[in-house]
C-alpha atoms as a PDB file:
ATOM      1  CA  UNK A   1      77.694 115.959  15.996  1.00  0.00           C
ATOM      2  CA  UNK A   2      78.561 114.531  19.454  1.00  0.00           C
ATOM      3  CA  UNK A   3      76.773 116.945  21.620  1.00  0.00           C
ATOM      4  CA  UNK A   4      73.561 116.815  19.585  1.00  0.00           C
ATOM      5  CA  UNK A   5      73.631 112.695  19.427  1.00  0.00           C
ATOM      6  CA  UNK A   6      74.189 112.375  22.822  1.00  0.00           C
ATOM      7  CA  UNK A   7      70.684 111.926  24.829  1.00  0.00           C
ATOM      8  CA  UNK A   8      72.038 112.642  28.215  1.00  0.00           C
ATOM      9  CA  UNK A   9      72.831 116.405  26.636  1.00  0.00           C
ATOM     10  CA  UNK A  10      69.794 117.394  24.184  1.00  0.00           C
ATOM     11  CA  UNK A  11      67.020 114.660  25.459  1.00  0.00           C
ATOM     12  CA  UNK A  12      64.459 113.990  23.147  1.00  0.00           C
ATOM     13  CA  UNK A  13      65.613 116.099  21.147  1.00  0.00           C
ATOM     14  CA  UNK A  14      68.441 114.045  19.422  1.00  0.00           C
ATOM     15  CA  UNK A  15      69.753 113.918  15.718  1.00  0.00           C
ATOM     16  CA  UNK A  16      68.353 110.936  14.125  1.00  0.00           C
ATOM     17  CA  UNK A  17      70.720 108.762  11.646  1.00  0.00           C
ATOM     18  CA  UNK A  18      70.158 110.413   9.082  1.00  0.00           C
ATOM     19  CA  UNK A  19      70.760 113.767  10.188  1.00  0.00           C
ATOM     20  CA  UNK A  20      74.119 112.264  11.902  1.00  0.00           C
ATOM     21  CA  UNK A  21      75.085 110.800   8.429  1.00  0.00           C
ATOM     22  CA  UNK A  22      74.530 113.940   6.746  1.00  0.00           C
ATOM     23  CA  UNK A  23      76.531 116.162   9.435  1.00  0.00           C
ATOM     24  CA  UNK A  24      79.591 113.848   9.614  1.00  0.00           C
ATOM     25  CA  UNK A  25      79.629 113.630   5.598  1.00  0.00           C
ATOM     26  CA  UNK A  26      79.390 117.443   5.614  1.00  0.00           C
ATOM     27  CA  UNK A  27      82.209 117.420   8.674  1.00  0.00           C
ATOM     28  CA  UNK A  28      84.339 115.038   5.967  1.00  0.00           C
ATOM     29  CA  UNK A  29      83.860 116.539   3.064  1.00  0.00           C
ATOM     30  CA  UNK A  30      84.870 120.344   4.836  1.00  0.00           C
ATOM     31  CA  UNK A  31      88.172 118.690   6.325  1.00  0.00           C
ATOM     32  CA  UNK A  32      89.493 117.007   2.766  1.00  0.00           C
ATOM     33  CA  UNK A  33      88.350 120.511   1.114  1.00  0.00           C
ATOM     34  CA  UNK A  34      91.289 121.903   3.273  1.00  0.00           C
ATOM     35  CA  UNK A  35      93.919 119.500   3.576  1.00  0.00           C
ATOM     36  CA  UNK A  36      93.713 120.202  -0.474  1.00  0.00           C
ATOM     37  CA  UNK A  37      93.875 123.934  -0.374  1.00  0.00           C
ATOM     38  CA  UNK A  38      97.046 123.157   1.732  1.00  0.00           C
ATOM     39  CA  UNK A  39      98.504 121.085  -0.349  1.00  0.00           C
ATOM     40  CA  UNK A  40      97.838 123.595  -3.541  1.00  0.00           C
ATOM     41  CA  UNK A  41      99.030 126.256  -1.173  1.00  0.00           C
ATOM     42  CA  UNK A  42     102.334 124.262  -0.865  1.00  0.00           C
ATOM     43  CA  UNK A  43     102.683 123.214  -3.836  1.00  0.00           C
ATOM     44  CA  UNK A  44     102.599 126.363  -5.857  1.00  0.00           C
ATOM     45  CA  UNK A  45     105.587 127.931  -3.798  1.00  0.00           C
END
């Protein structure tokens, strides 16, 4: 999400906000779907 934000990399062709919103809700979403496999993981030993 940084290197496609970032107009000095991609240009014109940046992510708009609502792409960005989308990709970091996406990147949030992924990263508390595997702290809680951990934890289940954990927990069940």
């Amino acid at each position: 999400m940084l290197l496609t934000s970032d107009p000095k990399i991609m240009g014109k062709r940046v992510n708009g906000r609502s792409l960005r919103l989308l990709g970091w809700t996406t990147a949030a979403v992924m990263a508390v779907a595997a702290v809680a496999m951990m934890a289940t993981t954990i927990e069940s030993r």
